[in-house]
PDB file of N, CA and C in Angstrom:
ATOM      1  N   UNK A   1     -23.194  -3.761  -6.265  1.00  0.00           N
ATOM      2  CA  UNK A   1     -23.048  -4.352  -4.953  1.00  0.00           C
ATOM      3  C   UNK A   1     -24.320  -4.073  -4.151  1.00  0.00           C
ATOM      4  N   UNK A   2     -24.841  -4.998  -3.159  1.00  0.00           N
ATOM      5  CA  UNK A   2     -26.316  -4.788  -2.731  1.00  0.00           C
ATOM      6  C   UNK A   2     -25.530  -4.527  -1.651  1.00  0.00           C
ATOM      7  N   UNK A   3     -26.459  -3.778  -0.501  1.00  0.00           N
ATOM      8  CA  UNK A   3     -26.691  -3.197   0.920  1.00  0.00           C
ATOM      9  C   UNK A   3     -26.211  -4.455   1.553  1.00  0.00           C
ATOM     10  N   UNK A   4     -25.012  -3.623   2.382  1.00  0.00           N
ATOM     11  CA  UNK A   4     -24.471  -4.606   3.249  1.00  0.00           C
ATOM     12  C   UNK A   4     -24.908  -4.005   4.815  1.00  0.00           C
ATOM     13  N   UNK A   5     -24.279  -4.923   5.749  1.00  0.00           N
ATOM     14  CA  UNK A   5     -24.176  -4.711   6.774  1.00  0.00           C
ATOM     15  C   UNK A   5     -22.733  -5.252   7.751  1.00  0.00           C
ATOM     16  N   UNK A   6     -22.124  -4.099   8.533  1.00  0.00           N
ATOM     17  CA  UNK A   6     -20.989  -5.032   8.859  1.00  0.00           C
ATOM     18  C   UNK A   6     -20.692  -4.847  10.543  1.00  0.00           C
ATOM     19  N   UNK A   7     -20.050  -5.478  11.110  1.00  0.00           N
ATOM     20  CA  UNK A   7     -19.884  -5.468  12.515  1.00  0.00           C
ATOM     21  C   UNK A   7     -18.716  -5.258  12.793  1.00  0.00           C
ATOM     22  N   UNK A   8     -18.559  -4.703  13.897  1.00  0.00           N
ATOM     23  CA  UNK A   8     -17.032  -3.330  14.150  1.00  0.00           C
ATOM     24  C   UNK A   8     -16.605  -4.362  15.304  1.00  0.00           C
ATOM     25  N   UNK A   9     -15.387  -4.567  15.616  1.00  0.00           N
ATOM     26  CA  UNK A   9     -14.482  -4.842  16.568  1.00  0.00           C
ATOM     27  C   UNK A   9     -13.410  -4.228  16.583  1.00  0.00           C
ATOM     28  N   UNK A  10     -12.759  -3.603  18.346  1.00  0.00           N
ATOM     29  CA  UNK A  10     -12.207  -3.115  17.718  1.00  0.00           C
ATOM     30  C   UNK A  10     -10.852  -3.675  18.712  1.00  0.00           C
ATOM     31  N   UNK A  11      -9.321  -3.945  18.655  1.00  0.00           N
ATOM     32  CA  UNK A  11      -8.808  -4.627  19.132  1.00  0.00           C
ATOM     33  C   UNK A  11      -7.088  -3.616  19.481  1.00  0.00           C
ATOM     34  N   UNK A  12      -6.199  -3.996  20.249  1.00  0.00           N
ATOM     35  CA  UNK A  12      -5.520  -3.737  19.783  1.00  0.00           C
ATOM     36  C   UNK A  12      -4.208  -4.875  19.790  1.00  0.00           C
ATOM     37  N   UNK A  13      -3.222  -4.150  18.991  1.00  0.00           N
ATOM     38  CA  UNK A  13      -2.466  -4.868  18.315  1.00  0.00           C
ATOM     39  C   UNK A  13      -0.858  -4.883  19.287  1.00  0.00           C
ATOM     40  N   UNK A  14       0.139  -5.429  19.381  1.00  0.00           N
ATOM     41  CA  UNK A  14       1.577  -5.241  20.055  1.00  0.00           C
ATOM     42  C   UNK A  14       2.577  -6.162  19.025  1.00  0.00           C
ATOM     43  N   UNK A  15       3.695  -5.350  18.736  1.00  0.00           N
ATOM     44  CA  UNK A  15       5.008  -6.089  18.638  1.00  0.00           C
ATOM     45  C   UNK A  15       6.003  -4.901  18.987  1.00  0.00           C
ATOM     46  N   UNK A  16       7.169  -5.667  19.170  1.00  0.00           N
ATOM     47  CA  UNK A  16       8.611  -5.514  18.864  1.00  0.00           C
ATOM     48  C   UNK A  16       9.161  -4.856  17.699  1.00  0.00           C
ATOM     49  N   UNK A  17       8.716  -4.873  16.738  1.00  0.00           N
ATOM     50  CA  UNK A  17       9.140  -5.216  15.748  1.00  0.00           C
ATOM     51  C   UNK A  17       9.014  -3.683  14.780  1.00  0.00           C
ATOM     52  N   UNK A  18       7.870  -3.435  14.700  1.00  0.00           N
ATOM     53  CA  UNK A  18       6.952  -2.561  13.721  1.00  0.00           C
ATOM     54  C   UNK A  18       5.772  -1.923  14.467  1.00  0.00           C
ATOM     55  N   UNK A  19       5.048  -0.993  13.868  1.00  0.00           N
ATOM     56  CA  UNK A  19       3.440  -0.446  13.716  1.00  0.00           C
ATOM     57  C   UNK A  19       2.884  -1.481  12.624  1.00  0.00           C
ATOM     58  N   UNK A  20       3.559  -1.899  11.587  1.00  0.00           N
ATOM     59  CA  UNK A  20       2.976  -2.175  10.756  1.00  0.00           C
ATOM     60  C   UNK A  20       2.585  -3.842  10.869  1.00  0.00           C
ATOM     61  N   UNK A  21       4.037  -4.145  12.046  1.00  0.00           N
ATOM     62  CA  UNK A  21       3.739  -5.801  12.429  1.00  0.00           C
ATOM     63  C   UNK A  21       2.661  -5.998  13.311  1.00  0.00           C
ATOM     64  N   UNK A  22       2.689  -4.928  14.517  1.00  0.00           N
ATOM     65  CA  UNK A  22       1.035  -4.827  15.365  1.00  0.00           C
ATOM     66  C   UNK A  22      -0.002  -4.951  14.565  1.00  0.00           C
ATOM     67  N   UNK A  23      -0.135  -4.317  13.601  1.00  0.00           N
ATOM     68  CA  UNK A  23      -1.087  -4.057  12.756  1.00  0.00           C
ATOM     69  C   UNK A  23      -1.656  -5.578  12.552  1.00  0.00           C
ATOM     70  N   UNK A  24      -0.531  -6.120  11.943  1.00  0.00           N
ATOM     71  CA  UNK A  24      -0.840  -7.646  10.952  1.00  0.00           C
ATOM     72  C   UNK A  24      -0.961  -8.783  11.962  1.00  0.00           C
ATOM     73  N   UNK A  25      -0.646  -8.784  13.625  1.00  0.00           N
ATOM     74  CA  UNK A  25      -0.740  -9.005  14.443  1.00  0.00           C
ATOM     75  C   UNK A  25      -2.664  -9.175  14.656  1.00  0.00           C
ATOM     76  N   UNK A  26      -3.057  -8.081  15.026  1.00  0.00           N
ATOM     77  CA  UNK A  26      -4.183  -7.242  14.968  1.00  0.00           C
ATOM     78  C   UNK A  26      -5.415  -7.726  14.087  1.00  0.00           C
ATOM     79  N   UNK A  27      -5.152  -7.934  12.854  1.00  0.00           N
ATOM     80  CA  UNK A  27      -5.552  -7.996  11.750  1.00  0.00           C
ATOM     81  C   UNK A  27      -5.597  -9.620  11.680  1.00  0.00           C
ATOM     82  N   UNK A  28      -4.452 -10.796  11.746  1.00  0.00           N
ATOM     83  CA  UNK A  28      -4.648 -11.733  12.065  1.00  0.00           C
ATOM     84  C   UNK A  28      -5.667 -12.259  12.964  1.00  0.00           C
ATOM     85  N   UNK A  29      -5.773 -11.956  14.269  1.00  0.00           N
ATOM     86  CA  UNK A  29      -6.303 -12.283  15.523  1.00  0.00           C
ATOM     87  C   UNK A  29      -7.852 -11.774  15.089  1.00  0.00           C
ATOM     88  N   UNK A  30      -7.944 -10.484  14.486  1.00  0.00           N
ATOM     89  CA  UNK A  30      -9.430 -10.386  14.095  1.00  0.00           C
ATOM     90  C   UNK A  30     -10.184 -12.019  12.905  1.00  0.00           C
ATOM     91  N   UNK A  31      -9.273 -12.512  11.952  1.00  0.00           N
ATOM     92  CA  UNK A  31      -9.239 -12.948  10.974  1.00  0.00           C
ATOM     93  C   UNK A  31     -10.113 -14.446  11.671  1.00  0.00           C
ATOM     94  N   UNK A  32      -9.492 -14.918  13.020  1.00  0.00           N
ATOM     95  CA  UNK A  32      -9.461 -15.790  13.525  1.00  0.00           C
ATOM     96  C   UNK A  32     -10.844 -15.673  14.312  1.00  0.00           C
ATOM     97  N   UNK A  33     -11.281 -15.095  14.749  1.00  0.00           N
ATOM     98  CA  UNK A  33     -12.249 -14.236  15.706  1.00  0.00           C
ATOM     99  C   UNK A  33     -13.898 -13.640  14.952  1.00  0.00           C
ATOM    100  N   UNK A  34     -13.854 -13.534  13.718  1.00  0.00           N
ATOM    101  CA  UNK A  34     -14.628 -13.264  13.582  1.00  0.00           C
ATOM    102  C   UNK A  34     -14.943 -13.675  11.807  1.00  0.00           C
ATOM    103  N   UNK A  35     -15.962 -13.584  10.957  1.00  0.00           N
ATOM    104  CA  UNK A  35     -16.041 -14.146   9.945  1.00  0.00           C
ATOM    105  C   UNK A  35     -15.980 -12.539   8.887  1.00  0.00           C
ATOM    106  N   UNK A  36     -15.555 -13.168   7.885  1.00  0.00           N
ATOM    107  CA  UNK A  36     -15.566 -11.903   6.817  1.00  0.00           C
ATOM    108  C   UNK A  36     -14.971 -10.617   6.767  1.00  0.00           C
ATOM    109  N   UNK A  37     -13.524 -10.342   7.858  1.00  0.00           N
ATOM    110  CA  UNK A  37     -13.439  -9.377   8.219  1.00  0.00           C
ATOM    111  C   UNK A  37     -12.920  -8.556   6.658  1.00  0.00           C
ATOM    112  N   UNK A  38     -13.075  -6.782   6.410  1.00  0.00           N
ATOM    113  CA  UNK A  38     -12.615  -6.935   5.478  1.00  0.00           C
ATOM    114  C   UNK A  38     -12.203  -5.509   5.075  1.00  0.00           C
ATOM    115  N   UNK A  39     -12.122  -4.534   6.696  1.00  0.00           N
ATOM    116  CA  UNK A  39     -11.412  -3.593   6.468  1.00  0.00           C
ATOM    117  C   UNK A  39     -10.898  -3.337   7.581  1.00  0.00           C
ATOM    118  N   UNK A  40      -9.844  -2.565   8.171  1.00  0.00           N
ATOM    119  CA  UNK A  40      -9.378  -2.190   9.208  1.00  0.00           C
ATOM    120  C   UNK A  40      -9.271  -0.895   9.218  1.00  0.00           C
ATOM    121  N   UNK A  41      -9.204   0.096  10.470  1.00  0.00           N
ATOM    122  CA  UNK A  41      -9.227   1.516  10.646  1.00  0.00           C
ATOM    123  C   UNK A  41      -8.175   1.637  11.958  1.00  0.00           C
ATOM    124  N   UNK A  42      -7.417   2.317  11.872  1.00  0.00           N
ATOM    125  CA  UNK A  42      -5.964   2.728  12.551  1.00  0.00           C
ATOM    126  C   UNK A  42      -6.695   3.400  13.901  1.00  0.00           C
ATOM    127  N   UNK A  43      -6.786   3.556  14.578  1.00  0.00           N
ATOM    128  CA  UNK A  43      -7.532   4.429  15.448  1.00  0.00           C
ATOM    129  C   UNK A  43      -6.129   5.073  16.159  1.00  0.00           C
ATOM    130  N   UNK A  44      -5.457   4.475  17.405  1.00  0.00           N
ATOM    131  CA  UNK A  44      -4.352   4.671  18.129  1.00  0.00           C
ATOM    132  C   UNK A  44      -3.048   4.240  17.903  1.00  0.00           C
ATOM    133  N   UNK A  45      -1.653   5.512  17.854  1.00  0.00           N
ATOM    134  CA  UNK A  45      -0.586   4.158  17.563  1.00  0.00           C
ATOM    135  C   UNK A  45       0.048   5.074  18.687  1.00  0.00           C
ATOM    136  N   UNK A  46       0.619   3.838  19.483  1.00  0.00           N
ATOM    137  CA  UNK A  46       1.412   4.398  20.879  1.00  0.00           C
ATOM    138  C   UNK A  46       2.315   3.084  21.165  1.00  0.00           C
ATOM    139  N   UNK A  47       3.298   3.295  21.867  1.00  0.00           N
ATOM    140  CA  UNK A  47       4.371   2.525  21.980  1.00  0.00           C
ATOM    141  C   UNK A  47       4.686   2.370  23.458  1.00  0.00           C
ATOM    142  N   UNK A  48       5.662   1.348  23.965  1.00  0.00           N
ATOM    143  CA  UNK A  48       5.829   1.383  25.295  1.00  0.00           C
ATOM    144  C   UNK A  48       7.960   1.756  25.362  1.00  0.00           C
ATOM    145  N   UNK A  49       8.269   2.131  26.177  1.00  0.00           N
ATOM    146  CA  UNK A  49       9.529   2.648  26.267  1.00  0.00           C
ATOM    147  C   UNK A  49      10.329   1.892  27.324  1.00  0.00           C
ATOM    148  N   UNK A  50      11.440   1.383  27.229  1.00  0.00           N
ATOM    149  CA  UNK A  50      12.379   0.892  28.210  1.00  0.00           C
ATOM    150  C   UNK A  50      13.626   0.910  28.191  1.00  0.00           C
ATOM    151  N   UNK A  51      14.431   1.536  29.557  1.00  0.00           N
ATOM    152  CA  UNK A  51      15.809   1.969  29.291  1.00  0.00           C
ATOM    153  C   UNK A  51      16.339   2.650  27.783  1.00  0.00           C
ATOM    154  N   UNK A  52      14.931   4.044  28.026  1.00  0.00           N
ATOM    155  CA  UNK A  52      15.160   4.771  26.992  1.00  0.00           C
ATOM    156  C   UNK A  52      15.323   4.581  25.370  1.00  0.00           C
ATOM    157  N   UNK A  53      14.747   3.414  25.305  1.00  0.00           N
ATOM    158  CA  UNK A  53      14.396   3.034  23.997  1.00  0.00           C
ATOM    159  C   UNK A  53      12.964   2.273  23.481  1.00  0.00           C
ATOM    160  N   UNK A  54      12.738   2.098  22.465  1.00  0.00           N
ATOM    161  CA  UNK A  54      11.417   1.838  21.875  1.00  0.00           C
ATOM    162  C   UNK A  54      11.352   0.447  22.401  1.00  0.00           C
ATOM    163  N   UNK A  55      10.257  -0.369  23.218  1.00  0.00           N
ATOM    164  CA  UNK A  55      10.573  -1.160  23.127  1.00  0.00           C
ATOM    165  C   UNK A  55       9.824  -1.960  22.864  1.00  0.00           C
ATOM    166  N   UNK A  56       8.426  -1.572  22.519  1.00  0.00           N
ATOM    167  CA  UNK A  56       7.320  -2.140  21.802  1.00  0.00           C
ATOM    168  C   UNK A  56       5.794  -1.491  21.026  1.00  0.00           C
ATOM    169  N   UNK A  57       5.786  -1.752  20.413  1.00  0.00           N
ATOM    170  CA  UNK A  57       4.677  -1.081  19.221  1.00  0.00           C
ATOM    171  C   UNK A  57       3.526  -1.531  19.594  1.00  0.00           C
ATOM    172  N   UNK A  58       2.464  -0.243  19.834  1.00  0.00           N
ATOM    173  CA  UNK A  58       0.944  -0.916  20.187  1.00  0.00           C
ATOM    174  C   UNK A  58       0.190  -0.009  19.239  1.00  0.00           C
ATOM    175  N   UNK A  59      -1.115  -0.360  18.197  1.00  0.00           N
ATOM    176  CA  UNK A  59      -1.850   0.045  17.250  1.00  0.00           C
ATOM    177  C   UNK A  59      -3.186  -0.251  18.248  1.00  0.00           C
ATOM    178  N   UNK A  60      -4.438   0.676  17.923  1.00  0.00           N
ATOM    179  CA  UNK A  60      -5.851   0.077  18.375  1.00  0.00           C
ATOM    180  C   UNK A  60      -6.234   0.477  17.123  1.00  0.00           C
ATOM    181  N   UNK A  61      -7.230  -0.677  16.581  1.00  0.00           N
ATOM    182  CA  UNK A  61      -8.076  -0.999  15.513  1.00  0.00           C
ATOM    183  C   UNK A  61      -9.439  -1.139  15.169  1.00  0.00           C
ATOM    184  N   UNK A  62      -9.826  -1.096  14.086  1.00  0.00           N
ATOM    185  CA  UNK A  62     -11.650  -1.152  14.475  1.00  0.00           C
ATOM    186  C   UNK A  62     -11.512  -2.206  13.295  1.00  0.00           C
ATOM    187  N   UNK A  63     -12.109  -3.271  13.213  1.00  0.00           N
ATOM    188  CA  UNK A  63     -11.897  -4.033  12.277  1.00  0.00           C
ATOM    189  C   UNK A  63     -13.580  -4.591  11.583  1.00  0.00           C
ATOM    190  N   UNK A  64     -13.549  -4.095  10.395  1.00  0.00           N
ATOM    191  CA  UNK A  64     -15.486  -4.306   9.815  1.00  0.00           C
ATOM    192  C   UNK A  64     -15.193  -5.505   9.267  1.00  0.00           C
ATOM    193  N   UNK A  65     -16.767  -6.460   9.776  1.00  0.00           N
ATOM    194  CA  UNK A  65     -16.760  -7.699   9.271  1.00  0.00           C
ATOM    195  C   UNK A  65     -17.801  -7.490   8.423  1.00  0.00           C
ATOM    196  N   UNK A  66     -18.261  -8.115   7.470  1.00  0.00           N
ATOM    197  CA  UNK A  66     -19.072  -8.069   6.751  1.00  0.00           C
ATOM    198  C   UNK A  66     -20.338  -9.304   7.249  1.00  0.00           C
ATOM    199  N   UNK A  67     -21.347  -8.937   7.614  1.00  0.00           N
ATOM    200  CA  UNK A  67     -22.410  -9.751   8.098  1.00  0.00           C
ATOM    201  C   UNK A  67     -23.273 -10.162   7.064  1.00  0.00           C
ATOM    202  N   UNK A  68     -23.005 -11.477   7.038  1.00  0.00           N
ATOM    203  CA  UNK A  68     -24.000 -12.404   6.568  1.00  0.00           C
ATOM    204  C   UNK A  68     -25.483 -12.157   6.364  1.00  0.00           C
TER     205      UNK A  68
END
């Protein structure tokens, strides 16, 4: 493999649902946004709370694109 170079964004992610659906959330929206993306790095996982229950999943991400 020759010397790459890649470019960091870093975003974060929300659902309902999962960490793992923020994630793919996250990971989508990078997909769309930028060319070649082709690793992701977990940085933050924190959630928001209402009437004492979970009520939404937030991930922050660093997402490497691979530059042309």
């Amino acid at each position: 493999m020759a010397d790459a170079t890649f470019q960091k964004i870093q975003l974060v992610g929300t659902s309902t649902k999962s960490l793992s659906d923020a994630i793919s959330v996250a990971v989508a929206k990078a997909a769309g946004i930028t060319k070649n993306p082709t690793w992701f790095e977990v940085i933050e996982q924190r959630g928001a709370i209402s009437d004492g229950k979970v009520h939404q999943f937030q991930v922050t991400i660093v997402v490497g694109a691979r530059m042309e």
